[in-house]
PDB file of N, CA and C in Angstrom:
ATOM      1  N   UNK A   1     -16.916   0.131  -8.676  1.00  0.00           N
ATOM      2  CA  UNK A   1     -16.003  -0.922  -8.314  1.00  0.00           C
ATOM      3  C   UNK A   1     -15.533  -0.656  -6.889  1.00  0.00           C
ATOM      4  N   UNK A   2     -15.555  -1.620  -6.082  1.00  0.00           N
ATOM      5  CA  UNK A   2     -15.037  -1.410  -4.728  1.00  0.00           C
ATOM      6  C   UNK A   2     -13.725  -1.114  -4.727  1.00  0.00           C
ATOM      7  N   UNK A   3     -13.400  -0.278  -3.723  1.00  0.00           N
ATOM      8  CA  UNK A   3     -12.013  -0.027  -3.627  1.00  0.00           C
ATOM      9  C   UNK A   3     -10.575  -0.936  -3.432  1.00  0.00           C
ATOM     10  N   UNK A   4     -11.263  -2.230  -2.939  1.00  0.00           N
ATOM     11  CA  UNK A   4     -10.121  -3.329  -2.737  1.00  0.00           C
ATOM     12  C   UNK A   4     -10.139  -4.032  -3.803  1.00  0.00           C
ATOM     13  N   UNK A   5     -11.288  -4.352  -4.427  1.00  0.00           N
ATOM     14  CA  UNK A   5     -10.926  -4.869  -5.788  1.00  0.00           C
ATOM     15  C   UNK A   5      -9.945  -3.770  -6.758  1.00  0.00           C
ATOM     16  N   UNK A   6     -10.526  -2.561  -6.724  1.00  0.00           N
ATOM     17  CA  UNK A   6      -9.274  -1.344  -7.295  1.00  0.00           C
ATOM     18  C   UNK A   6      -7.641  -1.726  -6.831  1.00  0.00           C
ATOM     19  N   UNK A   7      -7.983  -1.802  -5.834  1.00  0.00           N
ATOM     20  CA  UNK A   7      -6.596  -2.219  -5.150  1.00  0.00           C
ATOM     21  C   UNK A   7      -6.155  -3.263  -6.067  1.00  0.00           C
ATOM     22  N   UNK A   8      -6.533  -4.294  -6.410  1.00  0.00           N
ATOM     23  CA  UNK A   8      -5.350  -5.562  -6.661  1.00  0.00           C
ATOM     24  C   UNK A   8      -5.835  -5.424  -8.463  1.00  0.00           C
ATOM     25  N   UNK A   9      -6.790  -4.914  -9.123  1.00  0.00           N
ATOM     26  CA  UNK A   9      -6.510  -4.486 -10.198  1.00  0.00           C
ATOM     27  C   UNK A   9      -6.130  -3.670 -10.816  1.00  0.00           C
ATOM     28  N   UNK A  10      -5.532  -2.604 -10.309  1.00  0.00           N
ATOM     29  CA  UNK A  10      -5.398  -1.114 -10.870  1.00  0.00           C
ATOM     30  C   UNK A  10      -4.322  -0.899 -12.388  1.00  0.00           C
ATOM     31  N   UNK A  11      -3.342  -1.399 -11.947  1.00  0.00           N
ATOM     32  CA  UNK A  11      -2.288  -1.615 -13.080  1.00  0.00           C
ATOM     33  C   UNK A  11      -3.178  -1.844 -14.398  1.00  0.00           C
ATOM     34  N   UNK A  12      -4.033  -3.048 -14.063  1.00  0.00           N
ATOM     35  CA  UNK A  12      -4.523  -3.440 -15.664  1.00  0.00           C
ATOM     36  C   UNK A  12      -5.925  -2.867 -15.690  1.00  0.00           C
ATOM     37  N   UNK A  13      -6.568  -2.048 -15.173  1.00  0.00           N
ATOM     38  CA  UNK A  13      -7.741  -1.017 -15.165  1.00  0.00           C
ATOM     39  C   UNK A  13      -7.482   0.452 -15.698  1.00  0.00           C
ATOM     40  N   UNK A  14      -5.741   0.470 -15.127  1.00  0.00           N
ATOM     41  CA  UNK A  14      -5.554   1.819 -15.817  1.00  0.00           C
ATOM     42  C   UNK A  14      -4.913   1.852 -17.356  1.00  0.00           C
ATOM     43  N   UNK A  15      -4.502   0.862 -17.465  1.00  0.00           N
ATOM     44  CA  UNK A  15      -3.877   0.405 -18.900  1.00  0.00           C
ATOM     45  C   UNK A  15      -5.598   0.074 -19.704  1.00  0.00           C
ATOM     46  N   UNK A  16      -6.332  -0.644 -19.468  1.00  0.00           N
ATOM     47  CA  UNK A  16      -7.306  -0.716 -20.291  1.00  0.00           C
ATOM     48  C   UNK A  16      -8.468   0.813 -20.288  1.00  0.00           C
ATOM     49  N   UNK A  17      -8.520   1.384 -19.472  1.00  0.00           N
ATOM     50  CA  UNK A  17      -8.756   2.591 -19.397  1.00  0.00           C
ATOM     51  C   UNK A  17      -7.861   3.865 -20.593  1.00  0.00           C
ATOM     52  N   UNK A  18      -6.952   3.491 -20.603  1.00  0.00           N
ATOM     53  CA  UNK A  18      -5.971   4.506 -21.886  1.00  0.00           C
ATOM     54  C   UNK A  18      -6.358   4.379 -22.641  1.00  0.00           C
ATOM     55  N   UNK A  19      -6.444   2.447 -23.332  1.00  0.00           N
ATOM     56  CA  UNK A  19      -6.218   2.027 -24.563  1.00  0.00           C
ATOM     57  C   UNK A  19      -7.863   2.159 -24.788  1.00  0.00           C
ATOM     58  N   UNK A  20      -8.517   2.124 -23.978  1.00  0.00           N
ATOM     59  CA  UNK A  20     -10.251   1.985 -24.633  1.00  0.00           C
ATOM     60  C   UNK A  20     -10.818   2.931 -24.406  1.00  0.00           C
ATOM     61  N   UNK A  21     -10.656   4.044 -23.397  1.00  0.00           N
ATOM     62  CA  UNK A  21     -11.325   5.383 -22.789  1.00  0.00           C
ATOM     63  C   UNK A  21     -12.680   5.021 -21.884  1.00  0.00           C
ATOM     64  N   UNK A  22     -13.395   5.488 -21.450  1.00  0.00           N
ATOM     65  CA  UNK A  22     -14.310   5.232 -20.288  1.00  0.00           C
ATOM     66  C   UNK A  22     -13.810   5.887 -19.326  1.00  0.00           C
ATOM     67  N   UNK A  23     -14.699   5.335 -17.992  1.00  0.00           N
ATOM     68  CA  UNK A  23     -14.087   5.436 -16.806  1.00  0.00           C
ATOM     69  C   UNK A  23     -14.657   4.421 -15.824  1.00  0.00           C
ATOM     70  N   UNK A  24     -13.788   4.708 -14.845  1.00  0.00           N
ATOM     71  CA  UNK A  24     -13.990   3.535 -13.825  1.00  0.00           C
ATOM     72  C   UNK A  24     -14.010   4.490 -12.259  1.00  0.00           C
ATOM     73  N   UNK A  25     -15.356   4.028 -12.092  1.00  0.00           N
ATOM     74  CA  UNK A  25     -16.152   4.840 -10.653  1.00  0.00           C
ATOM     75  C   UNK A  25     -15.568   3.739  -9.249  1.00  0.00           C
ATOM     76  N   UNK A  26     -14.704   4.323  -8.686  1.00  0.00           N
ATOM     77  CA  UNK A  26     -14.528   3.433  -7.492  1.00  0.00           C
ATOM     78  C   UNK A  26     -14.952   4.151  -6.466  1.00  0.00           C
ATOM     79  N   UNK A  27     -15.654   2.807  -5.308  1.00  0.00           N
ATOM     80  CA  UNK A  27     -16.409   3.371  -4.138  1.00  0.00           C
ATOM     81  C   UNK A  27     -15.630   2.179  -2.755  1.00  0.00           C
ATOM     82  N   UNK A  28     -16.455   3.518  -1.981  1.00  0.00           N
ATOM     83  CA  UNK A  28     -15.856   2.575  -0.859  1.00  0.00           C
ATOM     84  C   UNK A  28     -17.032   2.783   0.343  1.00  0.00           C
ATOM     85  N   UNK A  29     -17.515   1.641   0.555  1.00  0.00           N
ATOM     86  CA  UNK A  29     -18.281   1.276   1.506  1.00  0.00           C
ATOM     87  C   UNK A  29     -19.931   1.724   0.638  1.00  0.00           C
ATOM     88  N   UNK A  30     -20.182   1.179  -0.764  1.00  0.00           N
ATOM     89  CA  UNK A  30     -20.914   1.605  -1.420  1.00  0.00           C
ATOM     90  C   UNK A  30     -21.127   3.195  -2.080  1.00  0.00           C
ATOM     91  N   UNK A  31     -20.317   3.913  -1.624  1.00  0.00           N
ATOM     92  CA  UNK A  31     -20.317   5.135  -2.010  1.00  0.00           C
ATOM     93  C   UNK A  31     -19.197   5.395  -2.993  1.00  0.00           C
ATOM     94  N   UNK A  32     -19.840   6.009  -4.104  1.00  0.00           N
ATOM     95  CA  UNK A  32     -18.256   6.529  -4.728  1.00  0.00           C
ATOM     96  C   UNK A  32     -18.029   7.994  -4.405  1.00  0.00           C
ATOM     97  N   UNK A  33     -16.473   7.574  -4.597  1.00  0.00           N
ATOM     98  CA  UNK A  33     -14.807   8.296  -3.909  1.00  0.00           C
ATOM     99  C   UNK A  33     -14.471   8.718  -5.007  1.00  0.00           C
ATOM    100  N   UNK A  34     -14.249   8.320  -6.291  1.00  0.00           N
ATOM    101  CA  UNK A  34     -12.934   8.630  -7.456  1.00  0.00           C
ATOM    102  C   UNK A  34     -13.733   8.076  -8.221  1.00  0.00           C
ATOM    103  N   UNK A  35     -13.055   8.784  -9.186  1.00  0.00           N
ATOM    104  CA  UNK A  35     -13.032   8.481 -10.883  1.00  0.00           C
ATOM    105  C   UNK A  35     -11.806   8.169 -11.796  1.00  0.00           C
ATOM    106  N   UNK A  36     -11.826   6.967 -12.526  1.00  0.00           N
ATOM    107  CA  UNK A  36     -10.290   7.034 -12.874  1.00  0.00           C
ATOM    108  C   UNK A  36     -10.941   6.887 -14.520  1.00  0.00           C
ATOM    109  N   UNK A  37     -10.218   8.232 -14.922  1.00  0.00           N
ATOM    110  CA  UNK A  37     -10.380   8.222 -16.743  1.00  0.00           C
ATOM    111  C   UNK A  37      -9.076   8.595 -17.610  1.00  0.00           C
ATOM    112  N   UNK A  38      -9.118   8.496 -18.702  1.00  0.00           N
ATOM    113  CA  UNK A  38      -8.251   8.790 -19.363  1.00  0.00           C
ATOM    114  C   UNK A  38      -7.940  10.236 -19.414  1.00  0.00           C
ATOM    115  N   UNK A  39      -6.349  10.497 -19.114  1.00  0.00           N
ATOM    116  CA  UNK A  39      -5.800  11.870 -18.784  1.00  0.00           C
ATOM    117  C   UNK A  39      -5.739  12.867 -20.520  1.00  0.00           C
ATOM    118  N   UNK A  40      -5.784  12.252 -21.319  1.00  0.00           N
ATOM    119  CA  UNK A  40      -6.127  12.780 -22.570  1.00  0.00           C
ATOM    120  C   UNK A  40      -7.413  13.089 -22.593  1.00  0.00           C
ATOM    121  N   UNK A  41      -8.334  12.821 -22.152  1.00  0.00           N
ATOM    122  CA  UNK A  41      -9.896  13.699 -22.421  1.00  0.00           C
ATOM    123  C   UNK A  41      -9.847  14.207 -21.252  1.00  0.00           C
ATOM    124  N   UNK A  42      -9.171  14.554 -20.253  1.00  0.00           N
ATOM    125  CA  UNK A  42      -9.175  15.890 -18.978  1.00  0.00           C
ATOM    126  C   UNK A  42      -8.515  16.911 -19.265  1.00  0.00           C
ATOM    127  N   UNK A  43      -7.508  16.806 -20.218  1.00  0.00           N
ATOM    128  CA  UNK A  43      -6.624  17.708 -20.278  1.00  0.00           C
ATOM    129  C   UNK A  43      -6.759  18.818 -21.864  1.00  0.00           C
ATOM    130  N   UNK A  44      -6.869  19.685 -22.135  1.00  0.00           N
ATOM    131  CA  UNK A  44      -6.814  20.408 -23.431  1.00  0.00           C
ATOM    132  C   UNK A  44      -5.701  21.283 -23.603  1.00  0.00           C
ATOM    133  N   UNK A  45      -5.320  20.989 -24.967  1.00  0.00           N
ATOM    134  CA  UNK A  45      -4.294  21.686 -25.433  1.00  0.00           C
ATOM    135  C   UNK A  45      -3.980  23.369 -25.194  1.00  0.00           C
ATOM    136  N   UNK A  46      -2.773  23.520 -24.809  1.00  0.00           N
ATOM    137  CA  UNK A  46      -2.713  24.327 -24.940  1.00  0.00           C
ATOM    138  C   UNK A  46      -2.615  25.650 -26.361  1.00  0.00           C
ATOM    139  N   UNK A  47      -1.604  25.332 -26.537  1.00  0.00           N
ATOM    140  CA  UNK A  47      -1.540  25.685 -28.260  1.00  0.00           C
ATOM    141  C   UNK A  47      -3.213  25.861 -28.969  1.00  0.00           C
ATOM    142  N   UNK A  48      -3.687  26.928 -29.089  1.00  0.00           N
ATOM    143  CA  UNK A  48      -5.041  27.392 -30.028  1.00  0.00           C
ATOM    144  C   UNK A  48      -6.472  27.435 -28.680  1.00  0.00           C
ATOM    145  N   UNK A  49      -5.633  26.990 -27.735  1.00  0.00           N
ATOM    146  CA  UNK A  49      -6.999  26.746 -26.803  1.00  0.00           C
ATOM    147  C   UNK A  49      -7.836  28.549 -26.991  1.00  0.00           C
ATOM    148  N   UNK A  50      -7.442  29.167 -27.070  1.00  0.00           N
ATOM    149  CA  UNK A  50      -8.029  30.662 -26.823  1.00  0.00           C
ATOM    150  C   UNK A  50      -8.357  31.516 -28.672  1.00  0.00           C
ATOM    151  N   UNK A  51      -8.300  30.506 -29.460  1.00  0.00           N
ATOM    152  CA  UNK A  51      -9.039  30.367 -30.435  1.00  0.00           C
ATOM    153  C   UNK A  51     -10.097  30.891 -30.720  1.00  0.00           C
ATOM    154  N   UNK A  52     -10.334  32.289 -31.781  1.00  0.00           N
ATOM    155  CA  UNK A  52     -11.424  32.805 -31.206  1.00  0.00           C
ATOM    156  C   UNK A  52     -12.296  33.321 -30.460  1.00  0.00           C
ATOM    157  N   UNK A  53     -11.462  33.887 -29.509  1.00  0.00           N
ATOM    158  CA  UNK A  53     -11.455  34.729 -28.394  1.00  0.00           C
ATOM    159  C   UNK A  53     -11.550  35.977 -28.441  1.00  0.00           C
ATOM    160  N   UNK A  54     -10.409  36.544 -29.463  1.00  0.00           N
ATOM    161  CA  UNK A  54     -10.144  37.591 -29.557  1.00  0.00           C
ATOM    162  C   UNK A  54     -10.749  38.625 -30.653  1.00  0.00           C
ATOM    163  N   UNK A  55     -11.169  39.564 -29.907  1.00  0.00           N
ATOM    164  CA  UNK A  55     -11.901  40.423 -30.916  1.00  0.00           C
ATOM    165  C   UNK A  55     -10.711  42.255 -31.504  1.00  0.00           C
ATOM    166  N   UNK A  56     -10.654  41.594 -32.954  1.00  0.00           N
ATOM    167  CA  UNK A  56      -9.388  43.027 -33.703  1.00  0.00           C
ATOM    168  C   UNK A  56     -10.494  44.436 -33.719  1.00  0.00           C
ATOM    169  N   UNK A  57      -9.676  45.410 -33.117  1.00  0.00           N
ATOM    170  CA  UNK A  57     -10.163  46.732 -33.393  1.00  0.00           C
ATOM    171  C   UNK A  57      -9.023  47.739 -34.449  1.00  0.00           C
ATOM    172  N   UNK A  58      -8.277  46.871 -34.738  1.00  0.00           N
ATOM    173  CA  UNK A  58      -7.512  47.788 -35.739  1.00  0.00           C
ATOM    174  C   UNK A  58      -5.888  48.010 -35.277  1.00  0.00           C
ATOM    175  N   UNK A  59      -5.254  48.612 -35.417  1.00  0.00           N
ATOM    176  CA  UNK A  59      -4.152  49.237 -35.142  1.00  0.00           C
ATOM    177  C   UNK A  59      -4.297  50.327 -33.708  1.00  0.00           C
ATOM    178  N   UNK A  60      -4.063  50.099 -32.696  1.00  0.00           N
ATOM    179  CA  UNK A  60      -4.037  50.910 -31.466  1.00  0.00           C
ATOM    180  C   UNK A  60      -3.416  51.539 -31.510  1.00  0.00           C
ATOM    181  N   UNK A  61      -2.199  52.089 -32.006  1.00  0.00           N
ATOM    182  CA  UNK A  61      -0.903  52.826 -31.804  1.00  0.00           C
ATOM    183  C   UNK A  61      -1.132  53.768 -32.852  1.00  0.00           C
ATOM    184  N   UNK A  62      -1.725  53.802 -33.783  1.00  0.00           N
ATOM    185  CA  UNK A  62      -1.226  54.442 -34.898  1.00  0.00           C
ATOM    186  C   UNK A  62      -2.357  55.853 -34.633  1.00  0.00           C
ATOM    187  N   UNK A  63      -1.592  57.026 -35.219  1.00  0.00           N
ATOM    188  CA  UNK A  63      -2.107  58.079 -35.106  1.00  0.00           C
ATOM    189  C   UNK A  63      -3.628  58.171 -35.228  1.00  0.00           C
ATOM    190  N   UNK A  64      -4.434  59.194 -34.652  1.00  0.00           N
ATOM    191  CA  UNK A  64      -5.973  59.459 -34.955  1.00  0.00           C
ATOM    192  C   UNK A  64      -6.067  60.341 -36.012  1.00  0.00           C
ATOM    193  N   UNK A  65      -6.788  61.098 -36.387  1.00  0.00           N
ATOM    194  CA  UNK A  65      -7.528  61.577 -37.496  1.00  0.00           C
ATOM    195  C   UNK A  65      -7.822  62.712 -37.155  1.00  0.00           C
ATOM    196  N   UNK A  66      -8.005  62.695 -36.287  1.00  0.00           N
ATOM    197  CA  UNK A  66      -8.963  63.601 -35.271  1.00  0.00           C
ATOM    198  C   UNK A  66      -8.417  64.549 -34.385  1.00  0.00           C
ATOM    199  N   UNK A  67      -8.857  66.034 -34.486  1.00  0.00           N
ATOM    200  CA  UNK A  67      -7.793  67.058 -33.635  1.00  0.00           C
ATOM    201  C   UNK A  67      -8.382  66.495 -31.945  1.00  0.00           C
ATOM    202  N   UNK A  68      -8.490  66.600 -31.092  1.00  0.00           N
ATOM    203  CA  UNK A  68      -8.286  66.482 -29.655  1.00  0.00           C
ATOM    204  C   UNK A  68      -8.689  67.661 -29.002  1.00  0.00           C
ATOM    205  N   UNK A  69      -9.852  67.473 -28.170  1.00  0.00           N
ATOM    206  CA  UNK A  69     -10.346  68.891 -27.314  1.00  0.00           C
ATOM    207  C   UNK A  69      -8.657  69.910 -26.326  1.00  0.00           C
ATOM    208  N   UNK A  70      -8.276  68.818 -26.038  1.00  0.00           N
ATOM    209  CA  UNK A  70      -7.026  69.325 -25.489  1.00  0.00           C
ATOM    210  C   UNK A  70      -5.590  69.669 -26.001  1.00  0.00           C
ATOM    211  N   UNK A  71      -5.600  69.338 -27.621  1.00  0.00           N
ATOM    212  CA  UNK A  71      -5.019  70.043 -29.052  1.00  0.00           C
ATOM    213  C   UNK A  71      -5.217  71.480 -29.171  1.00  0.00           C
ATOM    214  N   UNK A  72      -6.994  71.959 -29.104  1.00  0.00           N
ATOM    215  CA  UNK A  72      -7.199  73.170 -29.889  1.00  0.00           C
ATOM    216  C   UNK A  72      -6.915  74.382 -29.296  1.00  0.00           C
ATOM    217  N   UNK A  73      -6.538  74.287 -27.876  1.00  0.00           N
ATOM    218  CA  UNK A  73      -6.451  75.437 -27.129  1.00  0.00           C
ATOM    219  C   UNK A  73      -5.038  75.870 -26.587  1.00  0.00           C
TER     220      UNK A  73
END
């Protein structure tokens, strides 16, 4: 979409853009410049994003088992 037509439609490009999702490629002088999409599929939650990430080795703190080369002497 050319950029001056962007210009005098934008209000109701970005409202139908929310409510339907897509996007809308605006150019200027035949080239595209921007992308205008819905800010809900750019953005990811924070809350759980790192989901499975993490790998448990047990309790870190808690005593070893094991005497220590620098124990026996």
């Amino acid at each position: 979409m050319p950029a001056g037509l962007f210009k005098a439609r934008c209000l109701e490009l970005m409202d139908r853009v929310n409510a339907e999702g897509g996007e809308v490629v605006i150019t200027k002088y035949g080239r595209p410049v921007a992308k205008l999409v819905p800010a809900h599929s750019v953005s990811t939650p924070a809350f759980g994003a790192l989901r499975g990430t993490v790998t448990w080795y047990g309790d870190l703190i808690a005593p070893v088992d094991k005497t220590w080369e620098a124990q026996r002497g």
